[in-house]
N, C-alpha and C. Protein backbone atom coordinates (compact mmCIF):
# COMPACT_ATOMS: atom_id res chain seq x y z
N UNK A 1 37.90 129.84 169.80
CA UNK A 1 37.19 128.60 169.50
C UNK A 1 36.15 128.83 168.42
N UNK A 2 35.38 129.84 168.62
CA UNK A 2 34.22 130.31 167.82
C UNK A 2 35.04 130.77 166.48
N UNK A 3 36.16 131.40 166.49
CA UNK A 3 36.61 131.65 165.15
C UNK A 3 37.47 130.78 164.45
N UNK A 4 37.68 129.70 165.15
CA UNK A 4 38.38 128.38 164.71
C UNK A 4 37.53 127.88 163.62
N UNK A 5 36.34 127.57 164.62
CA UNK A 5 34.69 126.78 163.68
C UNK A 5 34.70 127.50 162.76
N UNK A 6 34.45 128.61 162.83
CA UNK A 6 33.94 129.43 161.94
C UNK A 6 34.88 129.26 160.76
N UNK A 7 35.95 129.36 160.70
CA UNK A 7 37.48 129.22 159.33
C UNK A 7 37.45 127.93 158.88
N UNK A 8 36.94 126.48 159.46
CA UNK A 8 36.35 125.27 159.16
C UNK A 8 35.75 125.20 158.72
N UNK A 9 34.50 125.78 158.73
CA UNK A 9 33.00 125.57 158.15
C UNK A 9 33.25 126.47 156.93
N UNK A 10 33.64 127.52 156.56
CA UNK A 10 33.97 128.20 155.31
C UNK A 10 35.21 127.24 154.28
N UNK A 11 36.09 126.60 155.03
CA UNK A 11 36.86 126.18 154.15
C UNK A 11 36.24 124.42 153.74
N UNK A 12 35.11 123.90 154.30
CA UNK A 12 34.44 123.11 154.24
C UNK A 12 33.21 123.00 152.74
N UNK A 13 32.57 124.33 153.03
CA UNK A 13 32.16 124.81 151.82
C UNK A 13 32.56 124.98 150.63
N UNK A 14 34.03 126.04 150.57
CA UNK A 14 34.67 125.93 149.74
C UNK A 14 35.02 124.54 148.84
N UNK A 15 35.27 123.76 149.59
CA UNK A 15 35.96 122.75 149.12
C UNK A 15 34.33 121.95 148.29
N UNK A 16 33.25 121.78 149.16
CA UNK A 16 32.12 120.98 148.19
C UNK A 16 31.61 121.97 146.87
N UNK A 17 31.86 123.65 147.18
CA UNK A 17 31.66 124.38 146.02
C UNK A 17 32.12 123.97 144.73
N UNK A 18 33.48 123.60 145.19
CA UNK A 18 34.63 123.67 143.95
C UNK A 18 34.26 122.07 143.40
N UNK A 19 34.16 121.01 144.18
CA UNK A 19 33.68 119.52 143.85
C UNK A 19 32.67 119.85 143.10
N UNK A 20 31.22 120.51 143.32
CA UNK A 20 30.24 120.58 142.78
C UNK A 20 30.92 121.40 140.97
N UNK A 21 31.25 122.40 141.17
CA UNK A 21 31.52 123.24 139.86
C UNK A 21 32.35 121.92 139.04
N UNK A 22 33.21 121.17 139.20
CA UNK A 22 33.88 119.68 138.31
C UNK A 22 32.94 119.04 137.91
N UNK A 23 31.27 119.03 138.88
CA UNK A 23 30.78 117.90 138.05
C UNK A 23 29.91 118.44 137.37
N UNK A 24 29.63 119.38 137.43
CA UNK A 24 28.72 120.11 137.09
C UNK A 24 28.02 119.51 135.24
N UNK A 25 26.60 119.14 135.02
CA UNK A 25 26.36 118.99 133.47
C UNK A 25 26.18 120.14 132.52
N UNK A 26 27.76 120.40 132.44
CA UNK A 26 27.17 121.83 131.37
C UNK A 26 26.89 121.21 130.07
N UNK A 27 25.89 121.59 129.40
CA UNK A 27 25.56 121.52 128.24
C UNK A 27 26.47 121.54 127.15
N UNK A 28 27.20 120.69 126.50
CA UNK A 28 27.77 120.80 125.17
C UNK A 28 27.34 121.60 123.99
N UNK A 29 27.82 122.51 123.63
CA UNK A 29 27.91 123.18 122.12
C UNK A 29 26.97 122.60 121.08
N UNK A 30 25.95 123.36 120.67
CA UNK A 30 25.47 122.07 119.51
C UNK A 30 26.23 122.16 118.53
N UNK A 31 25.94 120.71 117.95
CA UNK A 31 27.20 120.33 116.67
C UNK A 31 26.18 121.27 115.28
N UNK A 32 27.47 122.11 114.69
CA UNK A 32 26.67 122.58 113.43
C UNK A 32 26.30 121.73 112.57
N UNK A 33 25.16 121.85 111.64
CA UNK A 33 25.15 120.50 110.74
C UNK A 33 25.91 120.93 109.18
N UNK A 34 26.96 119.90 108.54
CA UNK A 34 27.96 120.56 107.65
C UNK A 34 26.93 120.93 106.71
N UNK A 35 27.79 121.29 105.39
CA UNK A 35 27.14 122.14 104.42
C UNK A 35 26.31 121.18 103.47
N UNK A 36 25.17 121.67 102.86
CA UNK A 36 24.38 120.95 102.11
C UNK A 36 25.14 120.47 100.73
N UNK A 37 24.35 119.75 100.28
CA UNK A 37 25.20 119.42 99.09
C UNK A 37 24.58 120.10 98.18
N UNK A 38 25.60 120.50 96.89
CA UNK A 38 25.70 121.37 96.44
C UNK A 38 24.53 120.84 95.12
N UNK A 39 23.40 121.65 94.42
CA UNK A 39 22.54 121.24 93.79
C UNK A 39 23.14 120.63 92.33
N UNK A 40 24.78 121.29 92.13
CA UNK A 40 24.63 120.47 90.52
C UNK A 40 25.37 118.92 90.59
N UNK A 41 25.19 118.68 91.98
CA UNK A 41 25.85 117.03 91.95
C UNK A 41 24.67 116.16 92.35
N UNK A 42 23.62 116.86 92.26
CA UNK A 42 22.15 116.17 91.86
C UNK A 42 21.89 115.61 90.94
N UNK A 43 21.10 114.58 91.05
CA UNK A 43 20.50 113.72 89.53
C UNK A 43 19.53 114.32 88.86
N UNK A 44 19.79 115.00 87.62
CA UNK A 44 18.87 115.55 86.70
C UNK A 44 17.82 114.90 85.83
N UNK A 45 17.09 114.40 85.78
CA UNK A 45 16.61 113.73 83.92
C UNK A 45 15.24 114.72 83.64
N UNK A 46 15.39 114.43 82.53
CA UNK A 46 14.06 115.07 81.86
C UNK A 46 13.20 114.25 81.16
N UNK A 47 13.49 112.73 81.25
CA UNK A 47 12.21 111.82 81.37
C UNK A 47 12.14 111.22 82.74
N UNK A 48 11.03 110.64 83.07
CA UNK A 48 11.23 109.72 84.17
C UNK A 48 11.81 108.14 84.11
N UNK A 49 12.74 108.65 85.76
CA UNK A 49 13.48 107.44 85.78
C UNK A 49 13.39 106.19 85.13
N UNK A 50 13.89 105.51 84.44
CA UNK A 50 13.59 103.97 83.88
C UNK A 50 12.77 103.89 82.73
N UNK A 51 12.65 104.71 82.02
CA UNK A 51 11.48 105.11 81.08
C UNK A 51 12.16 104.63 79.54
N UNK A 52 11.62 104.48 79.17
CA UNK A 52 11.75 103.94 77.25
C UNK A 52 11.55 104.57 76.87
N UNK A 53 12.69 105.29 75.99
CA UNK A 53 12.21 106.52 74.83
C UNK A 53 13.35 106.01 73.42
N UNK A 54 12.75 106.76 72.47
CA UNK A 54 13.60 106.90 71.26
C UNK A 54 13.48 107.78 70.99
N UNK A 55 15.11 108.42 70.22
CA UNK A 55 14.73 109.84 69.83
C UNK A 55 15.47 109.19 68.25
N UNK A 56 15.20 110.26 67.26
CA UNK A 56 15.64 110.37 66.06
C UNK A 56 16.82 111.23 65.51
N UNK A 57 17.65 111.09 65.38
CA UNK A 57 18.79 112.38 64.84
C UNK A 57 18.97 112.94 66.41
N UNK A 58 18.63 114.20 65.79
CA UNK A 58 18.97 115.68 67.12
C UNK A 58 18.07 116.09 66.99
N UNK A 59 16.60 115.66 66.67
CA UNK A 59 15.87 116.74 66.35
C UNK A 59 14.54 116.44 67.45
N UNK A 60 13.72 117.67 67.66
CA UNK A 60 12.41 117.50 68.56
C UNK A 60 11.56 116.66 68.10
N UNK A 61 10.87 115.79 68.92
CA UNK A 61 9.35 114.96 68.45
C UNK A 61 8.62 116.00 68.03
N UNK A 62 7.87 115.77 67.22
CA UNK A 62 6.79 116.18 66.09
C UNK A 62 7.35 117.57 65.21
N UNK A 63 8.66 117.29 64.84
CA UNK A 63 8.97 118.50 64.43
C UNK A 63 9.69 117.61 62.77
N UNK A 64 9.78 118.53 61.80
CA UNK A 64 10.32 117.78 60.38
C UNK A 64 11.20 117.32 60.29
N UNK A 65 10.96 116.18 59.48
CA UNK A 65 12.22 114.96 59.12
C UNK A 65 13.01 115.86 58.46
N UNK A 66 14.68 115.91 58.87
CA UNK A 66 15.17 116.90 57.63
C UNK A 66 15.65 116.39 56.44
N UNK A 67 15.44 116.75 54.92
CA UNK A 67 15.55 116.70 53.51
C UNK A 67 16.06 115.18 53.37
N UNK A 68 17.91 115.19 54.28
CA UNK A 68 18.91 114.06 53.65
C UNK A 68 18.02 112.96 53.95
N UNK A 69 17.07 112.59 55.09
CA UNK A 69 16.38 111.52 54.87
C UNK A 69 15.14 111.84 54.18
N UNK A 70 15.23 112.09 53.13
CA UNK A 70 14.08 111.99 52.56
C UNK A 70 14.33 111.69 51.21
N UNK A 71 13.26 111.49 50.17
CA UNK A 71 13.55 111.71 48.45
C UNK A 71 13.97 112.79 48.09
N UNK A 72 14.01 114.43 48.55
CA UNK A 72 14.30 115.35 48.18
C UNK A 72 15.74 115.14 48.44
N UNK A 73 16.57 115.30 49.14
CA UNK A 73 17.71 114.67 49.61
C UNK A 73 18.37 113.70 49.20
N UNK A 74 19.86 112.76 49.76
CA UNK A 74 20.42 111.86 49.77
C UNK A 74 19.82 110.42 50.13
N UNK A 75 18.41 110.80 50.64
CA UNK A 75 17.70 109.78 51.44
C UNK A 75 18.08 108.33 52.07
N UNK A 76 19.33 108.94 52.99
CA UNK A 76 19.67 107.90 53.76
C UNK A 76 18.80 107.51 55.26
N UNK A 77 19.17 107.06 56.08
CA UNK A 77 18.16 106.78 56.93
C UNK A 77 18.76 107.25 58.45
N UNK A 78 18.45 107.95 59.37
CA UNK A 78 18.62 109.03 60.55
C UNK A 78 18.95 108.10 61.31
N UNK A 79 19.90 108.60 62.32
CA UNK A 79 20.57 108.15 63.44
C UNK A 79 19.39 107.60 64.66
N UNK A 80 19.06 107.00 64.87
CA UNK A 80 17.93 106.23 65.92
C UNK A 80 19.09 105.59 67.11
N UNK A 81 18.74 106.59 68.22
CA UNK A 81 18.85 106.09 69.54
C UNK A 81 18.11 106.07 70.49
N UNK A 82 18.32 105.43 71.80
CA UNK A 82 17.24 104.62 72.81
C UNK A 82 17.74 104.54 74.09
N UNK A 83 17.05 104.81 75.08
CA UNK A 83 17.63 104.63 76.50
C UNK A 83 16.22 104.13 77.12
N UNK A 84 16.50 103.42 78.84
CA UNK A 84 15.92 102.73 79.62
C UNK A 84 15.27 101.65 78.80
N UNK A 85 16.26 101.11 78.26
CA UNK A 85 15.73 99.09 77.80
C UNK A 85 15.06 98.56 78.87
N UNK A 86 13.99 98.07 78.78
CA UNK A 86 13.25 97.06 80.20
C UNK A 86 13.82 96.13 80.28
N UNK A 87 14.10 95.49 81.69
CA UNK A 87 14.85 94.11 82.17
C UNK A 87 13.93 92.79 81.51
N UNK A 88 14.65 92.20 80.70
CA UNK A 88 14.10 90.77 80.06
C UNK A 88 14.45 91.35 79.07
N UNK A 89 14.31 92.57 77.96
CA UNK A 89 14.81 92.39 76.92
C UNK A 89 15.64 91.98 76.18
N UNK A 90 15.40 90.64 75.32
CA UNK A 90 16.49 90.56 74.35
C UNK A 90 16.91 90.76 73.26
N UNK A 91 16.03 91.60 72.57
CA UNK A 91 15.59 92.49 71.09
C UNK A 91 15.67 93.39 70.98
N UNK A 92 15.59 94.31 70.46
CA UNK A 92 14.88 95.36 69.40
C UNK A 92 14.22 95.51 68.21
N UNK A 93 13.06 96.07 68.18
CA UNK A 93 12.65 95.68 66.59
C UNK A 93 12.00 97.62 66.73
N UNK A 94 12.47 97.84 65.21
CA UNK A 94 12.30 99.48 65.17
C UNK A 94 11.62 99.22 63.51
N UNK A 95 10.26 100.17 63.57
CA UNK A 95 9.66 100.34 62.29
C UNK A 95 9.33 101.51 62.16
N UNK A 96 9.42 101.69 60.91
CA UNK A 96 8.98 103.02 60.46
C UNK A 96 7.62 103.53 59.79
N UNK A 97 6.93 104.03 59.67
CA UNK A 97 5.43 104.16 59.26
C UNK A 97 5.21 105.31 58.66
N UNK A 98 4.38 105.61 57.79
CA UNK A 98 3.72 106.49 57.16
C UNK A 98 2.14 106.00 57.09
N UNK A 99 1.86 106.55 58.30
CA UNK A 99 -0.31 106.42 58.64
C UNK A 99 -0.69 106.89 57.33
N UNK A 100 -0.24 107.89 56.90
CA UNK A 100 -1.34 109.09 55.55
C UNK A 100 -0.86 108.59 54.95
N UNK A 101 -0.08 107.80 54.03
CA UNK A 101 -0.29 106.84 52.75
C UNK A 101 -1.24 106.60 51.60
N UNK A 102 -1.57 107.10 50.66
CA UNK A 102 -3.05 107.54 50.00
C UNK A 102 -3.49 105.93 49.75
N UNK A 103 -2.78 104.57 50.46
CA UNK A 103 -3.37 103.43 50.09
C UNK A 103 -3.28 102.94 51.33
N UNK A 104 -3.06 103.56 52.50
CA UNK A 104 -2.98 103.18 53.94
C UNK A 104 -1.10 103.36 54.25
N UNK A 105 -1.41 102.56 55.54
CA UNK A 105 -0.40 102.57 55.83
C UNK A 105 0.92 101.85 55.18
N UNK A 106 2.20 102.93 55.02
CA UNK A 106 3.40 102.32 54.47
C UNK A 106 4.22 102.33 55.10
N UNK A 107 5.25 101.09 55.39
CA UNK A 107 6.19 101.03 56.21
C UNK A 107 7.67 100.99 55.22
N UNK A 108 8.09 102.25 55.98
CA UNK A 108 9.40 102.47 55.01
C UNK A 108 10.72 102.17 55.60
N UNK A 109 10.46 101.40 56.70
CA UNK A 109 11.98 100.82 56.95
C UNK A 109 11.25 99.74 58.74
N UNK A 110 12.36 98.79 58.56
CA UNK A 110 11.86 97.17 59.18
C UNK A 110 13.23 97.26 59.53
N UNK A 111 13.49 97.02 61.31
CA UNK A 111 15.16 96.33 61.53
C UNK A 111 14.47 95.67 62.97
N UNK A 112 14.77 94.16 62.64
CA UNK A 112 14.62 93.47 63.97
C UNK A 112 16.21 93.02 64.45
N UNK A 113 15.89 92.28 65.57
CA UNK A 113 16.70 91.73 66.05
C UNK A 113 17.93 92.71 66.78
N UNK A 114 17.83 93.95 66.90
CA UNK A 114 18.37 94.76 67.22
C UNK A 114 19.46 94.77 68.67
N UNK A 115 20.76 94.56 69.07
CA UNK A 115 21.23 94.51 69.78
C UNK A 115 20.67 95.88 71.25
N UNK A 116 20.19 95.06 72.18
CA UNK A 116 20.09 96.40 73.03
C UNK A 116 20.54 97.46 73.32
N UNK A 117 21.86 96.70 73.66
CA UNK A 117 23.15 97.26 74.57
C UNK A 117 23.89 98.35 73.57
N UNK A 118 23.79 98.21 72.44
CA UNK A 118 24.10 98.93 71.55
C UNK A 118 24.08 100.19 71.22
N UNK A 119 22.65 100.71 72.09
CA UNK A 119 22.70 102.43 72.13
C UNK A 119 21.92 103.26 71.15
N UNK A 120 22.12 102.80 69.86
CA UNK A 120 21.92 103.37 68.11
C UNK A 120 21.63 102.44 67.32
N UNK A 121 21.21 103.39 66.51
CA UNK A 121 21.04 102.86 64.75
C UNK A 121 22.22 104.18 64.29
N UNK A 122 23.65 103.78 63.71
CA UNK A 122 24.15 104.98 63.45
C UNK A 122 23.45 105.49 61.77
N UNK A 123 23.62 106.59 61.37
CA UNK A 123 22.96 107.20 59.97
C UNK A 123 23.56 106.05 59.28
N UNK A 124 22.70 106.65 57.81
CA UNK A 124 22.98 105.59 56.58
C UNK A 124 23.03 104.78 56.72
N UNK A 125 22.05 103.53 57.02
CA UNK A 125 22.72 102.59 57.02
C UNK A 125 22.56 102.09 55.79
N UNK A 126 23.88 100.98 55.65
CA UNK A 126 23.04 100.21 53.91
C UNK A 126 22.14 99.16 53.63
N UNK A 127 21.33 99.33 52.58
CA UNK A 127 20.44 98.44 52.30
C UNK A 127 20.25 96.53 52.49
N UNK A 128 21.14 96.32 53.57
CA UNK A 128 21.69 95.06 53.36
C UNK A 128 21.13 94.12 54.59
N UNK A 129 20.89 92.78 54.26
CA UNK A 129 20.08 92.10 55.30
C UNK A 129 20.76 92.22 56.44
N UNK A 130 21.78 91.56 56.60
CA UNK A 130 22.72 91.99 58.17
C UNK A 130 23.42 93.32 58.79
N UNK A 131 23.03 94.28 59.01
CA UNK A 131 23.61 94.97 59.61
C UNK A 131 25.00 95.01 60.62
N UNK A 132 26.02 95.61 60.56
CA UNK A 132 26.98 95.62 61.44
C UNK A 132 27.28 94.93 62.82
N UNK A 133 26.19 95.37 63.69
CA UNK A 133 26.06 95.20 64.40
C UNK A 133 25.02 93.88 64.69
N UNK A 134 24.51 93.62 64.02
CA UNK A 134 24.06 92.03 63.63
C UNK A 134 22.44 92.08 63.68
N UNK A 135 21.94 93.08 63.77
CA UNK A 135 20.42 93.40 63.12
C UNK A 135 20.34 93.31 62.19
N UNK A 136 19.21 93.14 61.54
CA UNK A 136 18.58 92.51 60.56
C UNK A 136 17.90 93.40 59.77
N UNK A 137 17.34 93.63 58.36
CA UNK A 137 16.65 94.47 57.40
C UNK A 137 15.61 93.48 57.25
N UNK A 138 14.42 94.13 57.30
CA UNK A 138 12.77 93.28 56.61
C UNK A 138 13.12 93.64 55.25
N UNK A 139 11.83 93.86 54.81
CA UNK A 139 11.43 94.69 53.44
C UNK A 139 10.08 95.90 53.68
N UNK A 140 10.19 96.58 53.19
CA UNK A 140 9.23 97.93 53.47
C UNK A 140 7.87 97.33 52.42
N UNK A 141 6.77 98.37 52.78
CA UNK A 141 5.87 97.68 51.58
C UNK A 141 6.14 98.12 50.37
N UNK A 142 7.11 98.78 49.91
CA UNK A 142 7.84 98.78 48.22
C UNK A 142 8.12 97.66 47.84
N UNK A 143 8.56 96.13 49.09
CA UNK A 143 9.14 95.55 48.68
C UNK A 143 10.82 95.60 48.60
N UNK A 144 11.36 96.55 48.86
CA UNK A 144 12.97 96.44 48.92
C UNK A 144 12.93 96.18 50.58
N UNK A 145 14.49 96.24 50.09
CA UNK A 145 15.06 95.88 52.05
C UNK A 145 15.68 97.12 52.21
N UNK A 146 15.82 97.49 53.54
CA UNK A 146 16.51 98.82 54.43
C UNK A 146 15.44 99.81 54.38
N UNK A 147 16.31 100.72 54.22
CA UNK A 147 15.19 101.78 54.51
C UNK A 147 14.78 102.51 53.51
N UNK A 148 13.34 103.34 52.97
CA UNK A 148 12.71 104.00 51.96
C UNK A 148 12.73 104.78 52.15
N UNK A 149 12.87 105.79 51.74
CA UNK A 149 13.16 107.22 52.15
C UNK A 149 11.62 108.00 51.80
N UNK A 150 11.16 108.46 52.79
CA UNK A 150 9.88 109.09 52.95
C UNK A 150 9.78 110.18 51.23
N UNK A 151 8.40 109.90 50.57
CA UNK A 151 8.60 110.88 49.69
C UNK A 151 7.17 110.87 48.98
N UNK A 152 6.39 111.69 50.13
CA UNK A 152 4.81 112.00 49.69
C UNK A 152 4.58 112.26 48.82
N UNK A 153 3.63 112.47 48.49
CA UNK A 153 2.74 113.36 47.23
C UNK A 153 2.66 114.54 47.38
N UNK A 154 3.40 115.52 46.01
CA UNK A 154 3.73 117.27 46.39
C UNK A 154 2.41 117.75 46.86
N UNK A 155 2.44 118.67 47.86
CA UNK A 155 1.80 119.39 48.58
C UNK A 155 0.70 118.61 49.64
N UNK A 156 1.54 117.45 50.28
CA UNK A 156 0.07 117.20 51.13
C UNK A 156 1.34 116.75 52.68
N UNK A 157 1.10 117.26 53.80
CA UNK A 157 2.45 116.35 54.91
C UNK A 157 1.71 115.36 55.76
N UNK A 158 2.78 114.38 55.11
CA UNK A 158 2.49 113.20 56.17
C UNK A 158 2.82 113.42 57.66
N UNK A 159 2.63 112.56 58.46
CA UNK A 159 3.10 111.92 59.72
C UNK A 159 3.90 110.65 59.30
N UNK A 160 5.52 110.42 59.84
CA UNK A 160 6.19 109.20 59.85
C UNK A 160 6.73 108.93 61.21
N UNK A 161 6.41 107.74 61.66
CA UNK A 161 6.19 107.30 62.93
C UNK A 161 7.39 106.45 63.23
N UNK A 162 7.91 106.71 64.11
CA UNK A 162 9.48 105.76 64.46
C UNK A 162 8.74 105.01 65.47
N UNK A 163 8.53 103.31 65.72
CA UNK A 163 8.39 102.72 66.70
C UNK A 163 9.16 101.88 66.91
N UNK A 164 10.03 101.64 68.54
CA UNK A 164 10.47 100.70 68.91
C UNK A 164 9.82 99.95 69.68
N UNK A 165 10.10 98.96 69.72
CA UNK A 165 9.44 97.54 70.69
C UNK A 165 10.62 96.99 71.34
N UNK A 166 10.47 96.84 72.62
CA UNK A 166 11.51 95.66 73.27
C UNK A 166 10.85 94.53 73.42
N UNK A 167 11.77 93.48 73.04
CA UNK A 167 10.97 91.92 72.71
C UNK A 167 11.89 91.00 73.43
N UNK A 168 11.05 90.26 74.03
CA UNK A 168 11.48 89.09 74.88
C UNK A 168 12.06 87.81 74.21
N UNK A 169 12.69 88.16 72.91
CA UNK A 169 13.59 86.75 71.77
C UNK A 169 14.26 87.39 71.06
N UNK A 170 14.64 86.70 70.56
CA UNK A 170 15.15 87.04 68.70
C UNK A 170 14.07 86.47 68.02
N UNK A 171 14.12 86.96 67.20
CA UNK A 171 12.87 86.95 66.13
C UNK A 171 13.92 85.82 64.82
N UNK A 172 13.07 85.07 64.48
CA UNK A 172 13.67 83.93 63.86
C UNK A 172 13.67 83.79 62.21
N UNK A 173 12.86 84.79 61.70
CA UNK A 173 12.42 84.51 60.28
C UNK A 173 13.49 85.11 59.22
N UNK A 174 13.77 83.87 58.24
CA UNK A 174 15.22 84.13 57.11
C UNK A 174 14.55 85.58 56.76
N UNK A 175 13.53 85.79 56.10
CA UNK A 175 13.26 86.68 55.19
C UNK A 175 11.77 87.18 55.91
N UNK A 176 12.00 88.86 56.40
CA UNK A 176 10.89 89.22 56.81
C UNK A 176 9.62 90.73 56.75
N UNK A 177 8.59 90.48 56.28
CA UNK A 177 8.14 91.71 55.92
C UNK A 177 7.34 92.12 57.06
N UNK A 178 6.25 92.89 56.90
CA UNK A 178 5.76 93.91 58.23
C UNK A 178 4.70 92.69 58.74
N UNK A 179 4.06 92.03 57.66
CA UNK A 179 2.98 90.87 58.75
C UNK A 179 3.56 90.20 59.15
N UNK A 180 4.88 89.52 58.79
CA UNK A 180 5.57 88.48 59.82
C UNK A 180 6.09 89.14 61.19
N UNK A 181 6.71 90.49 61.05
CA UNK A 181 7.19 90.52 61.85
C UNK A 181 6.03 90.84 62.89
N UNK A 182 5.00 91.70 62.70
CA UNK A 182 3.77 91.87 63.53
C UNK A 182 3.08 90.72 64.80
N UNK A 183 3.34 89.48 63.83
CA UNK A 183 3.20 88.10 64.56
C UNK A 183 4.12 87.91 65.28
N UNK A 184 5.20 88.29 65.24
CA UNK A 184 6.34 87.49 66.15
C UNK A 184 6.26 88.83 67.03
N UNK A 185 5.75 89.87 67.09
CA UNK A 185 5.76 91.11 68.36
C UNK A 185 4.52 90.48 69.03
N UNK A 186 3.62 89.78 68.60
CA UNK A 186 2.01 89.22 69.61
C UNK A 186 3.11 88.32 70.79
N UNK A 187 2.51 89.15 71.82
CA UNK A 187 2.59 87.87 73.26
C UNK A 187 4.26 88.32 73.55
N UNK A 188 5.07 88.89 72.89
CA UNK A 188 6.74 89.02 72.74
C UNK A 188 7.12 90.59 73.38
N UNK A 189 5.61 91.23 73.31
CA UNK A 189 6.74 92.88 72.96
C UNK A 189 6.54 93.09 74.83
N UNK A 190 7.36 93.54 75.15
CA UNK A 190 7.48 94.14 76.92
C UNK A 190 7.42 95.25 76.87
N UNK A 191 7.78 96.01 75.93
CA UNK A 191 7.30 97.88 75.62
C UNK A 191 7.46 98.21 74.62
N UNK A 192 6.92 99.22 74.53
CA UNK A 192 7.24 100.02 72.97
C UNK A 192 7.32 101.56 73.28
N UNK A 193 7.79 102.69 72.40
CA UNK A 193 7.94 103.66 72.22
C UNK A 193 8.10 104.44 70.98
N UNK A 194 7.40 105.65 70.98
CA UNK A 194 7.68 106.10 69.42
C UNK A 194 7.78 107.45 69.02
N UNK A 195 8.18 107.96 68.13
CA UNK A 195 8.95 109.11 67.60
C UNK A 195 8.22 109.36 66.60
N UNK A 196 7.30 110.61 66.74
CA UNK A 196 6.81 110.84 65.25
C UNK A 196 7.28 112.49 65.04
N UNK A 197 7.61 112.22 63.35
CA UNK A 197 8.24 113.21 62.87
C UNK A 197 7.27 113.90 61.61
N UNK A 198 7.36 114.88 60.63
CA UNK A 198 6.48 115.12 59.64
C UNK A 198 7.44 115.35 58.34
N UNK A 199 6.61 115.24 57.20
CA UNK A 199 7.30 115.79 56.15
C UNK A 199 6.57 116.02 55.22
N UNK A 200 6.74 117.07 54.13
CA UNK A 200 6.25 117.39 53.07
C UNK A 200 7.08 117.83 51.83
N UNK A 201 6.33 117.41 50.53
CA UNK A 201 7.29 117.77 49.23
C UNK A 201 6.87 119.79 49.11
């Protein structure tokens, strides 16, 4: 009788042992976390995001205009491109400057109306009121239209200043020099940016 109980009560146990070990909460595996992403499918820039710049040709800010745009040279006029246009722009207007001018300032090349979306000013362009792309030529203070090709007085170097403006119109005037267009940038311009380069004879 006593060893009856006794073979009951062990196989009684058994049986809630084995129930208990099924439910038991074992801890799950932690999940590895996958692989990082890899650094060159990162976003790079070397201005900040959304930013307005112009550059000139291929060449560094404050470093020399080279020869072909100049009087020593073919003196055609350098490739001008532009990134982060501000939202509202519907212009471009790009001037060119010479501050050291022995009579002040001279502006050697005027293009309004400049398509945004466009990207460039490609080289050379020609002297002609409409441009390709449907920008427009002022007149410089020589008085011609397009562009003047920088050409100081031997032995002294200027500064020539590339500025763009983004402008909230088209600019409306048949025929236009640096004070008209100055007036139609009051109250109009949403940014500007600029490129200065040097040169000497």
């Amino acid at each position: 009788m006593h060893i009856r109980w006794f073979v009951f009560s062990v196989m009684v146990i058994s049986v809630l042992i084995f129930f208990a070990g099924c439910t038991s909460n074992t801890p799950s595996p932690p999940v590895s976390p996958g692989p990082e992403k890899p650094s060159y499918i990162q976003t790079r820039s070397s201005a900040p995001s959304g930013a307005f710049t112009i550059r000139v040709d291929s060449i560094s800010a404050g470093s020399v205009l080279p020869d072909v745009y100049s009087c020593k040279g073919a003196g055609e006029s350098p490739a001008v491109s532009w990134e982060g246009i501000p939202s509202g722009t519907k212009s471009l207007v790009l001037i060119l400057d010479d501050p050291d001018a022995p009579a002040g300032r001279f502006t050697h090349w005027l293009v309004f109306n400049i398509p945004p979306i466009s990207g460039e000013l490609s080289p050379a362009q020609p002297n002609v009121k409409v441009l390709a792309n449907g920008a427009q030529q002022g007149q410089t203070s020589a008085g011609s239209r397009g562009y003047f090709a920088p050409c100081p007085p031997i032995g002294s170097t200027h500064r020539y200043v590339f500025r763009l403006y983004a402008v909230d119109m088209d600019i409306t005037q048949p025929t236009a020099d640096r004070e008209s267009i100055d007036w139609a940038l009051t109250g109009h311009t949403i940014a500007q940016t600029e490129f200065i380069t040097t040169f000497k004879r």
